[in-house]
PDB file of N, CA and C in Angstrom:
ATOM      1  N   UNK A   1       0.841  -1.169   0.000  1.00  0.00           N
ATOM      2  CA  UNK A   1       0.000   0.000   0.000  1.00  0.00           C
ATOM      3  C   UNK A   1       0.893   1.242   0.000  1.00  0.00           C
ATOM      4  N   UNK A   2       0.668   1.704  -0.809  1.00  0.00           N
ATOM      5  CA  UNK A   2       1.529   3.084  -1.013  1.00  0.00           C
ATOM      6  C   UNK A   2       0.813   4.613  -0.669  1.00  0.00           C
ATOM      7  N   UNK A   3       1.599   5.090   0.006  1.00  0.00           N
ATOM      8  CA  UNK A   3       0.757   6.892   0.584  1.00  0.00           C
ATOM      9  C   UNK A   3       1.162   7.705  -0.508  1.00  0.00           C
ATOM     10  N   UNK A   4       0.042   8.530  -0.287  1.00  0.00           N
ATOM     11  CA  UNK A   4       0.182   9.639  -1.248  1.00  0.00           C
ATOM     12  C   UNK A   4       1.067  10.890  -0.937  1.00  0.00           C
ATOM     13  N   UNK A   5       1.396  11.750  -1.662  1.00  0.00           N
ATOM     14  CA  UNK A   5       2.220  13.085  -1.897  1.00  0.00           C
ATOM     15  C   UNK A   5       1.861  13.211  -0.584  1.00  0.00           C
ATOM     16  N   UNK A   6       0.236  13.600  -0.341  1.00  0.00           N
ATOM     17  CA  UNK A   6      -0.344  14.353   1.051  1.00  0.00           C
ATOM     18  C   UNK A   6       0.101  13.841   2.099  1.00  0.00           C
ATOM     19  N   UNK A   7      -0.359  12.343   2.093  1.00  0.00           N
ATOM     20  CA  UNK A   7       0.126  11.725   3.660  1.00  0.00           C
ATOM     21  C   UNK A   7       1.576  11.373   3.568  1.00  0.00           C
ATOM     22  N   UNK A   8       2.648  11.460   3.044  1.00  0.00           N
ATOM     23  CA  UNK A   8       3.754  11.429   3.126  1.00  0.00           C
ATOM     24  C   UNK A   8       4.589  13.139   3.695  1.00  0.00           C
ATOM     25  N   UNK A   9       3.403  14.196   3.144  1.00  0.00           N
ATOM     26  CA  UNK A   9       3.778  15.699   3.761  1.00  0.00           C
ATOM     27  C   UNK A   9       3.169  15.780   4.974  1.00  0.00           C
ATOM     28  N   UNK A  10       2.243  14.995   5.451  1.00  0.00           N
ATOM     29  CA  UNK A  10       1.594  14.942   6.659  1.00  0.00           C
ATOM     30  C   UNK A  10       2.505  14.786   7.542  1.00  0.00           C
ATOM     31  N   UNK A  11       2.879  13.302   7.770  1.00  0.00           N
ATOM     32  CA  UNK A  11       4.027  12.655   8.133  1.00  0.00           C
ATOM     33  C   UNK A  11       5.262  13.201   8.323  1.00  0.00           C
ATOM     34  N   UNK A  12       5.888  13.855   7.470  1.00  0.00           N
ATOM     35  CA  UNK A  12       7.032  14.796   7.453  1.00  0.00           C
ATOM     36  C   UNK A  12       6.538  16.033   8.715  1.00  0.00           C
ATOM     37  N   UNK A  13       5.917  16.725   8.961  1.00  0.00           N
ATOM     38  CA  UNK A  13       5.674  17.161   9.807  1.00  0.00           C
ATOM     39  C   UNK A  13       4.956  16.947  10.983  1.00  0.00           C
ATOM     40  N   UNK A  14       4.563  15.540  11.172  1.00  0.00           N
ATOM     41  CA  UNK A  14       4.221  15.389  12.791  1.00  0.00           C
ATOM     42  C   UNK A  14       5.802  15.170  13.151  1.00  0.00           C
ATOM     43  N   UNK A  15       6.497  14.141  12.315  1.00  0.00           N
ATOM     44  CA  UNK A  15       7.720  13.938  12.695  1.00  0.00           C
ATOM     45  C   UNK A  15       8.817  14.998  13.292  1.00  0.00           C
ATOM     46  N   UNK A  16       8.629  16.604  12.237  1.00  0.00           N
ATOM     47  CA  UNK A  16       9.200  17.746  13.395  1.00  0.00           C
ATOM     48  C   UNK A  16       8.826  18.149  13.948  1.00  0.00           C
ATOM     49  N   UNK A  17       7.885  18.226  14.513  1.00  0.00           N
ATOM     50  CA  UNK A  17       7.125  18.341  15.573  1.00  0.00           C
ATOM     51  C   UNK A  17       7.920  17.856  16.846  1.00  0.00           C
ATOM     52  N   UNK A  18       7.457  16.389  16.544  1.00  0.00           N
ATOM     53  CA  UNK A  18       8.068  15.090  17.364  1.00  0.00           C
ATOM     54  C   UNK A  18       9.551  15.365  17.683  1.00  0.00           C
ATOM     55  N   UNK A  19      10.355  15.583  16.859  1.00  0.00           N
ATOM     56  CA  UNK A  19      11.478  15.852  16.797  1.00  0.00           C
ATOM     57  C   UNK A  19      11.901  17.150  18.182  1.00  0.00           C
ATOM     58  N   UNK A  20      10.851  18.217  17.559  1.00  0.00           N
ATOM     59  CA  UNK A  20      11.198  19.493  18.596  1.00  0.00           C
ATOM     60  C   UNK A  20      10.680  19.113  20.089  1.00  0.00           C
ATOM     61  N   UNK A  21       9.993  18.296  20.058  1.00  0.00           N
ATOM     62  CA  UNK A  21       9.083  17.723  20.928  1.00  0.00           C
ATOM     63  C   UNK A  21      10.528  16.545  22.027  1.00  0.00           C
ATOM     64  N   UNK A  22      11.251  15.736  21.465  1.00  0.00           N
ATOM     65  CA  UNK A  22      12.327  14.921  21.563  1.00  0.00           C
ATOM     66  C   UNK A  22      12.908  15.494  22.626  1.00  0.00           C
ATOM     67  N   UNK A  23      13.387  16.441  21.662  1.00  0.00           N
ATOM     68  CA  UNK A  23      14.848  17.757  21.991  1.00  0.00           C
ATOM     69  C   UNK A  23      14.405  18.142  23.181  1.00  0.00           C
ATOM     70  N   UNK A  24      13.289  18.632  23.771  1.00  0.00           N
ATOM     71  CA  UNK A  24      12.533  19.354  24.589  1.00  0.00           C
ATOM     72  C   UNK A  24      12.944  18.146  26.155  1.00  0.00           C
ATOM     73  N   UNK A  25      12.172  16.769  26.069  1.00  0.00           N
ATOM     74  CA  UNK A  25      12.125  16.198  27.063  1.00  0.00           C
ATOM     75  C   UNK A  25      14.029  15.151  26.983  1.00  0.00           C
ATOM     76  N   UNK A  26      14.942  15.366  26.375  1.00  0.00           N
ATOM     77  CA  UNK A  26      16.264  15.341  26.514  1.00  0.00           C
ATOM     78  C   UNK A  26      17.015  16.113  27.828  1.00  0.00           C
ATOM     79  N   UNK A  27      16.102  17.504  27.386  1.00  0.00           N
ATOM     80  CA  UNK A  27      16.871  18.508  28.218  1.00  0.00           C
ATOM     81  C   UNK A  27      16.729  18.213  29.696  1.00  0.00           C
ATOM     82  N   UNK A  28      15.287  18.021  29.497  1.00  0.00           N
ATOM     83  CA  UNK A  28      14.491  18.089  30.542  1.00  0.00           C
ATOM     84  C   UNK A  28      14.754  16.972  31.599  1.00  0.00           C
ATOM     85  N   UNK A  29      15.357  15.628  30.524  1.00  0.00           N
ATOM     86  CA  UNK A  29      15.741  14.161  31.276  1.00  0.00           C
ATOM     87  C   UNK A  29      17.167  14.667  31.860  1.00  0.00           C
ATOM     88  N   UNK A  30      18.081  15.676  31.424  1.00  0.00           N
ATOM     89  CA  UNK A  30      19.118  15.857  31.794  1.00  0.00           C
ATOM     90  C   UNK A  30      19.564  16.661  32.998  1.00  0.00           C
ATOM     91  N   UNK A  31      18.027  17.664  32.919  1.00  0.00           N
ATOM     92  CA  UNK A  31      18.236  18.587  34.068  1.00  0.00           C
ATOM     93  C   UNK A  31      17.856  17.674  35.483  1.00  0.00           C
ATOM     94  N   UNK A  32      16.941  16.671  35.464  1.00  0.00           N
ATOM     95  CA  UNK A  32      16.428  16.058  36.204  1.00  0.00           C
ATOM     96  C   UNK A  32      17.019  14.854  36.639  1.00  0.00           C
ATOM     97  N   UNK A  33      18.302  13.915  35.787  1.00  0.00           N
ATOM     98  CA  UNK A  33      19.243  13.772  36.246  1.00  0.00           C
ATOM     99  C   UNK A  33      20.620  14.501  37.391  1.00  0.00           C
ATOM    100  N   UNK A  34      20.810  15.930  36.877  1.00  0.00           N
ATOM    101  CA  UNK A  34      21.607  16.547  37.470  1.00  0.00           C
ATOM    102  C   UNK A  34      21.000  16.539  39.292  1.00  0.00           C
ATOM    103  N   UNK A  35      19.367  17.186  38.788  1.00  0.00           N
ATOM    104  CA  UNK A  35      19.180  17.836  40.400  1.00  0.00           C
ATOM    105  C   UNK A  35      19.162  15.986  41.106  1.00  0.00           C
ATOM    106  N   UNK A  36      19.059  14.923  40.413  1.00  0.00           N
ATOM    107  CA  UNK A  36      18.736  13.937  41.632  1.00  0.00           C
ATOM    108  C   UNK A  36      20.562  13.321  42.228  1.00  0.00           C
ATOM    109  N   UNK A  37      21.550  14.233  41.286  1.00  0.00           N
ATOM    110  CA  UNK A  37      22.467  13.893  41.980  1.00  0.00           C
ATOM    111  C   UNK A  37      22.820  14.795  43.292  1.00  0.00           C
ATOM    112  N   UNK A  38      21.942  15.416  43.905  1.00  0.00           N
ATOM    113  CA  UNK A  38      21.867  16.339  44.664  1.00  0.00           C
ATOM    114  C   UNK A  38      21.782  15.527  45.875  1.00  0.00           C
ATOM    115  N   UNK A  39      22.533  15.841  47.304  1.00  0.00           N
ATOM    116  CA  UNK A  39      22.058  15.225  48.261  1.00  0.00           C
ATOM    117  C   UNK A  39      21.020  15.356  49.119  1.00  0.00           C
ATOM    118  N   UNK A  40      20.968  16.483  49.214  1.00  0.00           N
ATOM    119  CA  UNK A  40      20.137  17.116  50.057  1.00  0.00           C
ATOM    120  C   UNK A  40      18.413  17.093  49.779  1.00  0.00           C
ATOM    121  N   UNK A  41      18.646  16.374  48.696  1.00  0.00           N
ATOM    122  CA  UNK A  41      16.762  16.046  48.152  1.00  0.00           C
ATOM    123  C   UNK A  41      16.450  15.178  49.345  1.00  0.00           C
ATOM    124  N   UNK A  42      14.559  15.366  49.614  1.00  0.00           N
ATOM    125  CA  UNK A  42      13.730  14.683  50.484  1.00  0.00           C
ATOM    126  C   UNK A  42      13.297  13.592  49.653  1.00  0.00           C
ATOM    127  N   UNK A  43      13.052  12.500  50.442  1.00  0.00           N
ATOM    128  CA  UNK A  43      12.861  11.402  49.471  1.00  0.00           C
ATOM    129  C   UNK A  43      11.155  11.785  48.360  1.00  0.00           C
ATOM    130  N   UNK A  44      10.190  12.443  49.145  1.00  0.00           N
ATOM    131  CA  UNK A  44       9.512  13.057  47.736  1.00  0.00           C
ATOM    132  C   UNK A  44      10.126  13.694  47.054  1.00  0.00           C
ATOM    133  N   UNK A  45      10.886  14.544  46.695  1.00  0.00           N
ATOM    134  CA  UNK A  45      11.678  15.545  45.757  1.00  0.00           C
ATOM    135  C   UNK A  45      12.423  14.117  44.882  1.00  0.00           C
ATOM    136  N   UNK A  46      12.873  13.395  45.081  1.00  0.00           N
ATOM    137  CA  UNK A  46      13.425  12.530  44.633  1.00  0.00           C
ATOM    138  C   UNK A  46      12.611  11.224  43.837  1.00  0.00           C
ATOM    139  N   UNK A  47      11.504  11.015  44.769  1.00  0.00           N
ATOM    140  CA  UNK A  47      11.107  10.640  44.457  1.00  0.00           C
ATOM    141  C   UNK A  47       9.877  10.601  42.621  1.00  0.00           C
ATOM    142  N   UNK A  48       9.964  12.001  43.474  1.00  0.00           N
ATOM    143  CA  UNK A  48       9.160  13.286  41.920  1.00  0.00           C
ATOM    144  C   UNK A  48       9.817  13.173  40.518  1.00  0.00           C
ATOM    145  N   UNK A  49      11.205  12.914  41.324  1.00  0.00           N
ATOM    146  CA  UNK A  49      12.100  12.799  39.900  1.00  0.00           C
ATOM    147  C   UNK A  49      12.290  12.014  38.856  1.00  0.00           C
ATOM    148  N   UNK A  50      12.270  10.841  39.912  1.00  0.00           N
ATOM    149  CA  UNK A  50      12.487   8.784  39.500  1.00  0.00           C
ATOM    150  C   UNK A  50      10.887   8.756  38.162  1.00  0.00           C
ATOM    151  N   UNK A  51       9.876   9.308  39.111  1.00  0.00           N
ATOM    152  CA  UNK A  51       8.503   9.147  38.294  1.00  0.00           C
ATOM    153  C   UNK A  51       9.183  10.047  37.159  1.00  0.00           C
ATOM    154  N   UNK A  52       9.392  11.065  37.239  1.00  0.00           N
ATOM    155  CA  UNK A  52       9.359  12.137  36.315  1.00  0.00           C
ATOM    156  C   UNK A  52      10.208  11.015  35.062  1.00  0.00           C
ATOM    157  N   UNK A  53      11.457  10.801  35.554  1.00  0.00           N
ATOM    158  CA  UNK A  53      12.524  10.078  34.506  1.00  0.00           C
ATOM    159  C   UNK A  53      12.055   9.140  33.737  1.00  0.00           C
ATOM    160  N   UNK A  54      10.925   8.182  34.576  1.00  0.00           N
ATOM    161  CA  UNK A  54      10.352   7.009  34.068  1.00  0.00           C
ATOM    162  C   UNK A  54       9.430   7.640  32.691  1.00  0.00           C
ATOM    163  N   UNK A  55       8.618   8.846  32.840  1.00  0.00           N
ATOM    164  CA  UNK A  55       7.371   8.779  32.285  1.00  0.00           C
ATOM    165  C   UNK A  55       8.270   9.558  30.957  1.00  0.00           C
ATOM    166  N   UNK A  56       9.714  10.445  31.200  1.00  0.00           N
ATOM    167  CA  UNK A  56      10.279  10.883  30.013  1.00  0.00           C
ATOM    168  C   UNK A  56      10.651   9.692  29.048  1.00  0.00           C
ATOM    169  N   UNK A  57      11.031   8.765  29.939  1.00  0.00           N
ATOM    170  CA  UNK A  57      12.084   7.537  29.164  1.00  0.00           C
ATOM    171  C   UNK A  57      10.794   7.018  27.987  1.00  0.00           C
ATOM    172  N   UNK A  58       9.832   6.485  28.781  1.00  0.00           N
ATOM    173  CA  UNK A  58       8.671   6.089  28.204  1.00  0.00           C
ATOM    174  C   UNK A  58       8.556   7.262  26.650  1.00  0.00           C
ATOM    175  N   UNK A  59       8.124   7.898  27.172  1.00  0.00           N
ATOM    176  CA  UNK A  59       7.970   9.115  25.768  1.00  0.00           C
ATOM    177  C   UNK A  59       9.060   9.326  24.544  1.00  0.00           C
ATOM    178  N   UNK A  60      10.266   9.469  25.023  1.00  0.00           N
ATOM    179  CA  UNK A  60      11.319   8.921  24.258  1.00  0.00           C
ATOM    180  C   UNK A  60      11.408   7.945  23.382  1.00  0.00           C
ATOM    181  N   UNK A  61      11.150   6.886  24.092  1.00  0.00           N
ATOM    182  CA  UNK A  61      11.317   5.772  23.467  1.00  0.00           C
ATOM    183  C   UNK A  61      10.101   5.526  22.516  1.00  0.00           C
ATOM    184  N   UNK A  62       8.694   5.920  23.163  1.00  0.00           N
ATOM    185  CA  UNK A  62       7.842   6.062  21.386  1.00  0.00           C
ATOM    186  C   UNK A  62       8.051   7.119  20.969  1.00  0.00           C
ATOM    187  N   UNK A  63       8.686   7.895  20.758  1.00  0.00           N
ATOM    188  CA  UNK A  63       8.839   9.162  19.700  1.00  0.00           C
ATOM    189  C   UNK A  63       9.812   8.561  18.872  1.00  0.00           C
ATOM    190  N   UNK A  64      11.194   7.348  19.317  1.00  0.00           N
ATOM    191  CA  UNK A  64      12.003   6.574  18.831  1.00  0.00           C
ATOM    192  C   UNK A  64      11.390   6.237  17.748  1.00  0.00           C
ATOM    193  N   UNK A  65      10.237   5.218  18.191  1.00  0.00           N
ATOM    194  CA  UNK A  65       9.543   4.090  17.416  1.00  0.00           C
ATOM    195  C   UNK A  65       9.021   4.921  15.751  1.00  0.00           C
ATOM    196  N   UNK A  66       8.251   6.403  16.486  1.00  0.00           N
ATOM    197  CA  UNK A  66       7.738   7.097  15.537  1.00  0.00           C
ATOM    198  C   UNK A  66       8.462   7.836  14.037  1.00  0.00           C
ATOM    199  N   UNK A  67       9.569   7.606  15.083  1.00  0.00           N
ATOM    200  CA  UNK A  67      11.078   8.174  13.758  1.00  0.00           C
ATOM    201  C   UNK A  67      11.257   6.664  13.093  1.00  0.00           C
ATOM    202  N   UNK A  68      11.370   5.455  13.383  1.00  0.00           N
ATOM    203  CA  UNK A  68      11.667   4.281  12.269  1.00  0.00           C
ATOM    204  C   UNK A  68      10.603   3.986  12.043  1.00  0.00           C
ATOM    205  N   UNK A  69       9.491   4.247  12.459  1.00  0.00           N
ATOM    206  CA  UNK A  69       7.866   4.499  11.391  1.00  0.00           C
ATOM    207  C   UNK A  69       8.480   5.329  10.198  1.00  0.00           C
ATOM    208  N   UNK A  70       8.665   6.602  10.721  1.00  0.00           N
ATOM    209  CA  UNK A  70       9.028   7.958   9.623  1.00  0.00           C
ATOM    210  C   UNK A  70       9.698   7.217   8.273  1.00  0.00           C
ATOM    211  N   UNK A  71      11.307   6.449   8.676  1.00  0.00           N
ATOM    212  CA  UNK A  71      11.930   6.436   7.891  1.00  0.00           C
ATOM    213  C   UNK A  71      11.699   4.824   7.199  1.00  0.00           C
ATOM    214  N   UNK A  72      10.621   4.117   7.902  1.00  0.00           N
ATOM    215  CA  UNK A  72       9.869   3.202   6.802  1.00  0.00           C
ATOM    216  C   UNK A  72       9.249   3.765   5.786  1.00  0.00           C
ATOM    217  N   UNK A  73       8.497   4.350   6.265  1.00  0.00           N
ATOM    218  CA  UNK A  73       7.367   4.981   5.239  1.00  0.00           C
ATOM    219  C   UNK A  73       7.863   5.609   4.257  1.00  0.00           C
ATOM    220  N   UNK A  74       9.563   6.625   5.055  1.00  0.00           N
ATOM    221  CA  UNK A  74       9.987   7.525   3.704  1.00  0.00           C
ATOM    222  C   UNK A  74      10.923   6.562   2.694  1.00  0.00           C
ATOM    223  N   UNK A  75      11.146   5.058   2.882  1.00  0.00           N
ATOM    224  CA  UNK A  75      12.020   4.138   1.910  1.00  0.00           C
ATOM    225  C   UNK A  75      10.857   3.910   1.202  1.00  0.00           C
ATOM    226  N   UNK A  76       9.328   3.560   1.837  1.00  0.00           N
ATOM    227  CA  UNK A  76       8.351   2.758   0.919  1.00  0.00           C
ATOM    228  C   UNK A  76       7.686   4.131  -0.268  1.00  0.00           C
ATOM    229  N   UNK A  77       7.652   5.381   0.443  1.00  0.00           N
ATOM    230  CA  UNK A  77       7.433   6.325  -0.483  1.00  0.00           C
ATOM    231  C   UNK A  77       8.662   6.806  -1.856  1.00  0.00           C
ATOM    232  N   UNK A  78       9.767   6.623  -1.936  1.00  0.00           N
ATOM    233  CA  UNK A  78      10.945   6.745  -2.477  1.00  0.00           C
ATOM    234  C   UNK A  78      10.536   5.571  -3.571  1.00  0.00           C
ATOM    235  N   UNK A  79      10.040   4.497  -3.386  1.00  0.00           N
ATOM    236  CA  UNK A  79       9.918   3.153  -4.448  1.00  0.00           C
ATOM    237  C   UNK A  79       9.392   3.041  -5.784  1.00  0.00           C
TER     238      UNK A  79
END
């Protein structure tokens, strides 16, 4: 099944989206690494974090999935 012009320009832009979207919770996994090397965190503050890291990793990893969607679709559109 092959996509058209449209849904192949569709696609191209949820993907930067996704992309700016990526970049965004990177930072965000990094800043939130830094503060949990902190000692002085209460185990909620810390705890806030562990959740926080989990629910970025999660998101990451399907925005991953959504980029080798992307670059299936853009080999099967190229054919």
């Amino acid at each position: 099944m092959a996509l058209s012009l449209l849904e192949i320009e569709y696609l191209r832009e949820v993907i930067k989206e996704v992309n700016v979207k990526l970049e965004a919770l990177e930072e965000t996994r990094s800043f939130y690494k830094v503060e949990l090397k902190k000692e002085d965190l209460t185990e909620m503050e810390r705890n806030s974090y562990l959740s926080a890291l989990k629910a970025i990793d999660q998101h990451i990893r399907g925005n991953r999935i959504l980029i080798k969607v992307r670059n299936l679709t853009k080999e099967a559109g190229e054919k």
